[in-house]
Protein backbone atom coordinates (compact mmCIF):
# COMPACT_ATOMS: atom_id res chain seq x y z
CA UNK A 1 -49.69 11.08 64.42
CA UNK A 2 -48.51 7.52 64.67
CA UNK A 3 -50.50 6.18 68.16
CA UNK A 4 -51.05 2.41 69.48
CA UNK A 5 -54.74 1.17 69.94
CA UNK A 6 -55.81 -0.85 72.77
CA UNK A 7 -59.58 -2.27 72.40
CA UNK A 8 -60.80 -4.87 74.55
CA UNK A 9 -60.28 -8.14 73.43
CA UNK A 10 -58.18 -7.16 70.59
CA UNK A 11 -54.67 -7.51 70.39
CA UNK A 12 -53.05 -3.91 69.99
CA UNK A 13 -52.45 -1.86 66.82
CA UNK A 14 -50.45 0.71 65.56
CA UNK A 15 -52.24 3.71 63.55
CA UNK A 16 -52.69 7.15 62.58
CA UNK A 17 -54.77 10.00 64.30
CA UNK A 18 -55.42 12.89 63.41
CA UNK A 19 -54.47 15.61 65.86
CA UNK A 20 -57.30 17.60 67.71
CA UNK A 21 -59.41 17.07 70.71
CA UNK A 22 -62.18 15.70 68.53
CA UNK A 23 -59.89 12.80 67.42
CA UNK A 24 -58.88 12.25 71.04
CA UNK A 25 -62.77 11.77 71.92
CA UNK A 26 -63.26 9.58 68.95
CA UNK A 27 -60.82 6.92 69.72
CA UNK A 28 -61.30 6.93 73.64
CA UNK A 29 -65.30 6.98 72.79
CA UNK A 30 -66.35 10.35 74.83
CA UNK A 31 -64.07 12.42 77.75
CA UNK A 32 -60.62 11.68 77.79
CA UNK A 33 -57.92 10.99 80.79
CA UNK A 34 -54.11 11.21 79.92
CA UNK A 35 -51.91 9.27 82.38
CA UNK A 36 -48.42 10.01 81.88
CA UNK A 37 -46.24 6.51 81.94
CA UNK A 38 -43.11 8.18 83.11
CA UNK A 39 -41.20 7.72 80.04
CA UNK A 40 -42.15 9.94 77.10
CA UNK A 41 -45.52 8.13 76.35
CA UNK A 42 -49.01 8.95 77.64
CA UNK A 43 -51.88 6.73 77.52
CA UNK A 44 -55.16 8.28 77.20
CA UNK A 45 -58.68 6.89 78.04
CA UNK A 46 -61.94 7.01 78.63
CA UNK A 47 -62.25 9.91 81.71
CA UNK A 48 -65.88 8.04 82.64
CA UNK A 49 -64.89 4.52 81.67
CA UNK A 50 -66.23 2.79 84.57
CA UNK A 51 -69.62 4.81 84.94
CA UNK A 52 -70.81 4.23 81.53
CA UNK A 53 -70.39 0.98 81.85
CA UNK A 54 -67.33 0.44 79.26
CA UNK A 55 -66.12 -2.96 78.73
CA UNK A 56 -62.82 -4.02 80.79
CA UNK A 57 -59.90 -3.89 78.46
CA UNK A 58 -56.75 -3.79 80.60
CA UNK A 59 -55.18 -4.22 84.29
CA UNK A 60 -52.59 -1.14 84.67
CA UNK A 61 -50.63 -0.82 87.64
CA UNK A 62 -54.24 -1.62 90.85
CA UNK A 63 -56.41 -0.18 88.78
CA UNK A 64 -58.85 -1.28 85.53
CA UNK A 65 -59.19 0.65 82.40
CA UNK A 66 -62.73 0.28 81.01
CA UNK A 67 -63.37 0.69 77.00
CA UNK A 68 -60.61 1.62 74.73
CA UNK A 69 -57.56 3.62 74.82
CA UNK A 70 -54.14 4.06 73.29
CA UNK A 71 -50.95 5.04 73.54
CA UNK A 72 -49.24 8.59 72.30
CA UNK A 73 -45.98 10.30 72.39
CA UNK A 74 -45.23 13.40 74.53
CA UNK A 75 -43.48 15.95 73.39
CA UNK A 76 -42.85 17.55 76.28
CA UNK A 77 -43.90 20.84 75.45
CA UNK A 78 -47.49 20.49 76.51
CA UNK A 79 -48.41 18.34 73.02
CA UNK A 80 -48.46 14.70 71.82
CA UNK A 81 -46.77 13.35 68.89
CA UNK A 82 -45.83 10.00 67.11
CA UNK A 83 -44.76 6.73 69.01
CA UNK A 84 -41.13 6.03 68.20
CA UNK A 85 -41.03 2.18 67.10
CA UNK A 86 -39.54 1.27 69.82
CA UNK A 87 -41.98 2.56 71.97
CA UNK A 88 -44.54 0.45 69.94
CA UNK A 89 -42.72 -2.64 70.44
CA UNK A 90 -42.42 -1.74 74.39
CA UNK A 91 -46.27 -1.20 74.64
CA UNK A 92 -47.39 -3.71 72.12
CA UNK A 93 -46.13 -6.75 74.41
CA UNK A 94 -47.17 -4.93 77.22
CA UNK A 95 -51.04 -4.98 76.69
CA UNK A 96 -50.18 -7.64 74.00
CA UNK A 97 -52.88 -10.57 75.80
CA UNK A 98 -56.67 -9.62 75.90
CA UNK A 99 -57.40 -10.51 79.51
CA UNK A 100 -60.13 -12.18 80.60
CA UNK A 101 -62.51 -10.31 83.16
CA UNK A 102 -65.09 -11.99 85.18
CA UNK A 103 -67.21 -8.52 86.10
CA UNK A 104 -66.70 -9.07 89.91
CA UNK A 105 -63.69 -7.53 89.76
CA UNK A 106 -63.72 -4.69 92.91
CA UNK A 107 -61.20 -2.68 90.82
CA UNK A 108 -64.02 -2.00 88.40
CA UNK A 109 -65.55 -0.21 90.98
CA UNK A 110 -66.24 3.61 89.92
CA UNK A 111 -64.53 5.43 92.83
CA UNK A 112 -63.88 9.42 93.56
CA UNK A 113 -61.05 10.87 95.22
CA UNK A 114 -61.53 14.09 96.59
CA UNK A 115 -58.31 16.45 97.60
CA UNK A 116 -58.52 18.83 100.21
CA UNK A 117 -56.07 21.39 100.66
């Protein structure tokens, strides 16, 4: 499966995974978080980031991500699959630039939210 790497300070990559929670854990570097990005692509990362102390990678949307994570294609049937080329493009100029993080940051913050219904 044909994802895009995102490490921090590293420009991003394109490259194969295998398929299987075990390679989802192995490129994140423990739990794993999919967030959908609304248009066929999920980016999964590291679920606990921020409380082990990850290093900041990228800003996305008010929030951090901590340590690495990439970029996969949904197939919309409850799986991933490849990154079209196009998408690869898209997302490499998106997190092309390593940013620069000075660590007081409040976004890299651990926080909870807690639903109640």
């Amino acid at each position: 499966m044909r994802i895009l790497k995102v490490e921090p300070g590293k420009a991003p990559y394109a490259k194969e995974m295998e398929e299987g929670l075990k390679a989802i854990q192995r490129e994140v570097e423990g739990l794993f978080q999919p967030l959908s990005m609304g248009d066929g692509v999920v980016l999964c990362c590291n679920d606990e980031g921020k409380l082990n102390g990850m290093q900041p990678n990228r800003r996305l949307g008010d929030d951090i991500i901590c340590g690495p994570f990439f970029l996969v294609g949904d197939d919309h049937a409850g799986s991933f699959c490849s990154l079209t080329e196009e998408q690869i493009q898209r997302y490499t100029q998106m997190f092309q630039e390593p940013e620069q993080f000075t660590g007081q940051e409040p976004e890299l913050e651990p926080h909870i939210e807690l639903y109640m219904w």
